[in-house]
Protein backbone atom coordinates (compact mmCIF):
# COMPACT_ATOMS: atom_id res chain seq x y z
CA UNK A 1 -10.91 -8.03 5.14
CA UNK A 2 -9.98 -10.59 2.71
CA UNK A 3 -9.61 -9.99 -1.20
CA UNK A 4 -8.52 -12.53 -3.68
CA UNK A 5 -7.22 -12.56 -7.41
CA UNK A 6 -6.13 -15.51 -9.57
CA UNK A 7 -2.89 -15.15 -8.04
CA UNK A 8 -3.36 -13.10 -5.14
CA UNK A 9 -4.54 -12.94 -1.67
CA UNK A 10 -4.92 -9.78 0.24
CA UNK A 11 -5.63 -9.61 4.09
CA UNK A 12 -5.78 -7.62 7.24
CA UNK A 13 -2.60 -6.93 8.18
CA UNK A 14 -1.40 -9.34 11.65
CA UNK A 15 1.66 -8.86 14.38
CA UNK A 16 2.24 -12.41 13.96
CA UNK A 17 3.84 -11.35 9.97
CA UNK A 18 6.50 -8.57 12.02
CA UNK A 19 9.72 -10.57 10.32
CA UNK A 20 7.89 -10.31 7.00
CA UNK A 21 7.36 -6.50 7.77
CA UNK A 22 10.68 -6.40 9.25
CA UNK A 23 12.40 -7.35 5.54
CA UNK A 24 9.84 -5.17 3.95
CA UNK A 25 10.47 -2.07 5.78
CA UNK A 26 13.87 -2.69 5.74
CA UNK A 27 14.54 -2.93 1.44
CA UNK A 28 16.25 -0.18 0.64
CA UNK A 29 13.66 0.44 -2.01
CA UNK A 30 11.07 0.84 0.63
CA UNK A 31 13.04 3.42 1.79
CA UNK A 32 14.55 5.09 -0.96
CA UNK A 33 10.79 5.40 -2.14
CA UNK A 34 8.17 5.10 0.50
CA UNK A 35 9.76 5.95 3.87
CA UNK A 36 12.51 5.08 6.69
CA UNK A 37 10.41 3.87 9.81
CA UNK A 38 13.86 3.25 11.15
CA UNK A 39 12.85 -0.78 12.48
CA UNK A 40 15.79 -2.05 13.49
CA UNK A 41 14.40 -5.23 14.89
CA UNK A 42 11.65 -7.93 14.43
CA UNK A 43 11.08 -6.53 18.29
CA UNK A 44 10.84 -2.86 16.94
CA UNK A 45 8.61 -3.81 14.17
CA UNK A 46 6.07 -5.65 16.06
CA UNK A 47 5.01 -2.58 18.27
CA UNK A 48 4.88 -0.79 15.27
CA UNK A 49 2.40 -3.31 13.71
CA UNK A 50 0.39 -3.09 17.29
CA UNK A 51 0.06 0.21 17.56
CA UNK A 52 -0.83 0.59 13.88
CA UNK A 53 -3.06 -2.22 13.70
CA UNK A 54 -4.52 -0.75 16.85
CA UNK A 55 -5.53 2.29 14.64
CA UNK A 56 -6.57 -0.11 11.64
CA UNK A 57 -9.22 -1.56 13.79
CA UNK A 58 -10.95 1.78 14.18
CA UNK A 59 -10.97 2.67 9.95
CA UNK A 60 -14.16 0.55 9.34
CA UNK A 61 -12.32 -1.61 6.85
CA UNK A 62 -9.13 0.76 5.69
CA UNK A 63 -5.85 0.13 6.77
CA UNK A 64 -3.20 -2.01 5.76
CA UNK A 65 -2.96 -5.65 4.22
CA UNK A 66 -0.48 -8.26 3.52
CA UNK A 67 -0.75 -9.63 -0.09
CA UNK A 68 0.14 -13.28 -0.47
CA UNK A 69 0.86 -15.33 -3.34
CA UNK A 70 -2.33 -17.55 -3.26
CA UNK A 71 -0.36 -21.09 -4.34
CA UNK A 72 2.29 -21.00 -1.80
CA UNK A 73 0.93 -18.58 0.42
CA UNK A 74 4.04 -17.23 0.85
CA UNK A 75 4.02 -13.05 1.71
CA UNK A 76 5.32 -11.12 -1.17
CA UNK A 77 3.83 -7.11 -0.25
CA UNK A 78 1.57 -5.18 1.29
CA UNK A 79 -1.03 -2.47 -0.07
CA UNK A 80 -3.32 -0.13 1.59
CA UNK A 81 -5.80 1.95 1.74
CA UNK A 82 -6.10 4.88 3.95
CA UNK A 83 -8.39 8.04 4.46
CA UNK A 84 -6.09 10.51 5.18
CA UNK A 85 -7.41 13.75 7.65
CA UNK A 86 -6.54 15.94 5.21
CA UNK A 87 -7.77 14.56 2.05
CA UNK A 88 -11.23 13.92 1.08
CA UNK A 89 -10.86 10.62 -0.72
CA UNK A 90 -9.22 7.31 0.12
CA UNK A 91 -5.38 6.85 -1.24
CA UNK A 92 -4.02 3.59 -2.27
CA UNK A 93 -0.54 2.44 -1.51
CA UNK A 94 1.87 -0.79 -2.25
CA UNK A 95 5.27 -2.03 -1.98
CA UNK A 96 6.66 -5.13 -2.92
CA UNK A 97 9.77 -7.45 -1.72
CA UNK A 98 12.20 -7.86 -4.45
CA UNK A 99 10.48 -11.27 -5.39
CA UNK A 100 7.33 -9.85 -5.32
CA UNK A 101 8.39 -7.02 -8.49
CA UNK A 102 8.36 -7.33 -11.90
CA UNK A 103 5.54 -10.08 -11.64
CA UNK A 104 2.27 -7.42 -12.21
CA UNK A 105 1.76 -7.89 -8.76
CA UNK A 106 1.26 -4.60 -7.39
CA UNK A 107 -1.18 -4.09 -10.53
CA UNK A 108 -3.22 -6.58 -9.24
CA UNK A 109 -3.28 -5.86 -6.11
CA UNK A 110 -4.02 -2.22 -6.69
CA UNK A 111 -6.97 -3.26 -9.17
CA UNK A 112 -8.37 -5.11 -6.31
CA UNK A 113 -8.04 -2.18 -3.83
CA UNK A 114 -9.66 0.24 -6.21
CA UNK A 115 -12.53 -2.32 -6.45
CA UNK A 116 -13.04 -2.41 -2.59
CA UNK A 117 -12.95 0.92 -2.43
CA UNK A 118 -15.59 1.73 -4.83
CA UNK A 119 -17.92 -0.97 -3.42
CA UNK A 120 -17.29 -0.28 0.13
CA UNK A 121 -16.67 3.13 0.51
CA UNK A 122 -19.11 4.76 -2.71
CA UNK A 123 -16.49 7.46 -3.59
CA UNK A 124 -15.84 8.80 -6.78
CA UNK A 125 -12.47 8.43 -6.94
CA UNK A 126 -9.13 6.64 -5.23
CA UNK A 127 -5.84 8.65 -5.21
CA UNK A 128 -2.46 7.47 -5.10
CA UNK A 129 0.69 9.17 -3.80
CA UNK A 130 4.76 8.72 -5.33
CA UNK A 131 7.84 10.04 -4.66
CA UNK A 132 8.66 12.41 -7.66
CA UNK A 133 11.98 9.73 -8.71
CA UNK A 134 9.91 7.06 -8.24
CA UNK A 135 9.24 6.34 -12.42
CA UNK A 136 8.05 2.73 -12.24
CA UNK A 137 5.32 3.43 -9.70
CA UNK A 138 4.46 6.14 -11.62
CA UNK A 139 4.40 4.18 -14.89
CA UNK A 140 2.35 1.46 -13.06
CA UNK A 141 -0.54 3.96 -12.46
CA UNK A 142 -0.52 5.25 -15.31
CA UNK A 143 -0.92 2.19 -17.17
CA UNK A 144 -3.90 1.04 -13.99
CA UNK A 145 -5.76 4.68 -15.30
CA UNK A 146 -4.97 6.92 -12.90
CA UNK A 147 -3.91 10.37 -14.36
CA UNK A 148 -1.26 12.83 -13.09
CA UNK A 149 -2.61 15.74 -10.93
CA UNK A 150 0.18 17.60 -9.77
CA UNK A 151 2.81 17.89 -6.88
CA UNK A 152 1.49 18.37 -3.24
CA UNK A 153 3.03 18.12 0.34
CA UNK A 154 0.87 14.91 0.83
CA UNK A 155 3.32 13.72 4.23
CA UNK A 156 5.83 15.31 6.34
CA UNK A 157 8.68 16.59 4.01
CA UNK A 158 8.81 16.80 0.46
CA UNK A 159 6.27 16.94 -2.14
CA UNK A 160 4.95 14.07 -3.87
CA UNK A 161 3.40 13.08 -7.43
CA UNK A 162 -0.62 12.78 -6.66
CA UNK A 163 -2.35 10.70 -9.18
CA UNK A 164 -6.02 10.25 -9.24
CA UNK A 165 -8.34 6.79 -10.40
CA UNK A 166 -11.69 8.51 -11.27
CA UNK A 167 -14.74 5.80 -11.17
């Protein structure tokens, strides 16, 4: 899958970007506010990318993506879009390197998602999924158009803020 904004270019996901995941997974705002995978090595991080772009290749075009800046092509985040066993409806997710924040571009990456979705997958709606302290995530859907549903035990552990993009 490839996806591209003014700015922006979102792909599948490769095991040959493990030291960009590596940083990623490893800012403590990934894990303060997304999750721990506990990489502890480019090594580690590139068997997680296999075995999860193993699974990728089965989700008929879900997954996850890198998102580059399209001048420099330089990797800045990554977004996703998953169809979760227990939901009914495709969930969006991002996170962004420190350079990568502040810039509106996990806005436009997320408007692009939403897009895809709709076309690809015909639902009528695309959730989205945030820690409860996580206020600028929030904020950012908010201002995309998704609205506040509730809390729900969405992943292993505590409950998190479900928003919902109705087409």
């Amino acid at each position: 899958m490839r996806l591209e904004s003014e700015r922006l270019i979102i792909k599948d996901a490769e095991v040959n970007e493990a030291s960009f995941y590596f940083e990623l997974f490893n800012d403590p705002d990934w894990i303060k506010y997304i999750h721990d995978k506990g990489l502890k090595s480019v090594e580690a991080t590139e068997a997680y990318l296999n075995d999860i772009l193993a699974k990728n290749a089965k989700l008929n075009g879900l997954g996850f993506f890198s998102v580059l800046l399209k001048e420099t092509n330089e990797f800045i985040g990554m977004t996703s879009a998953i169809q979760r066993e227990k939901l009914d409806f495709v969930d969006v997710g991002y996170g962004f390197l420190p350079k990568g924040r502040g810039k509106g571009y996990a806005s436009e990456a997320t408007l692009l998602m939403i897009d895809y979705i709709k076309e690809k997958f015909k639902q009528e709606k695309v959730l989205a999924f945030t820690v409860p302290g996580n206020e600028k995530s929030q904020q950012l859907l908010e201002r995309l158009g998704f609205k506040y549903v509730g809390l729900e035990t969405i992943f292993e552990g505590e409950e998190d803020c479900v928003y919902e993009f109705k087409f």
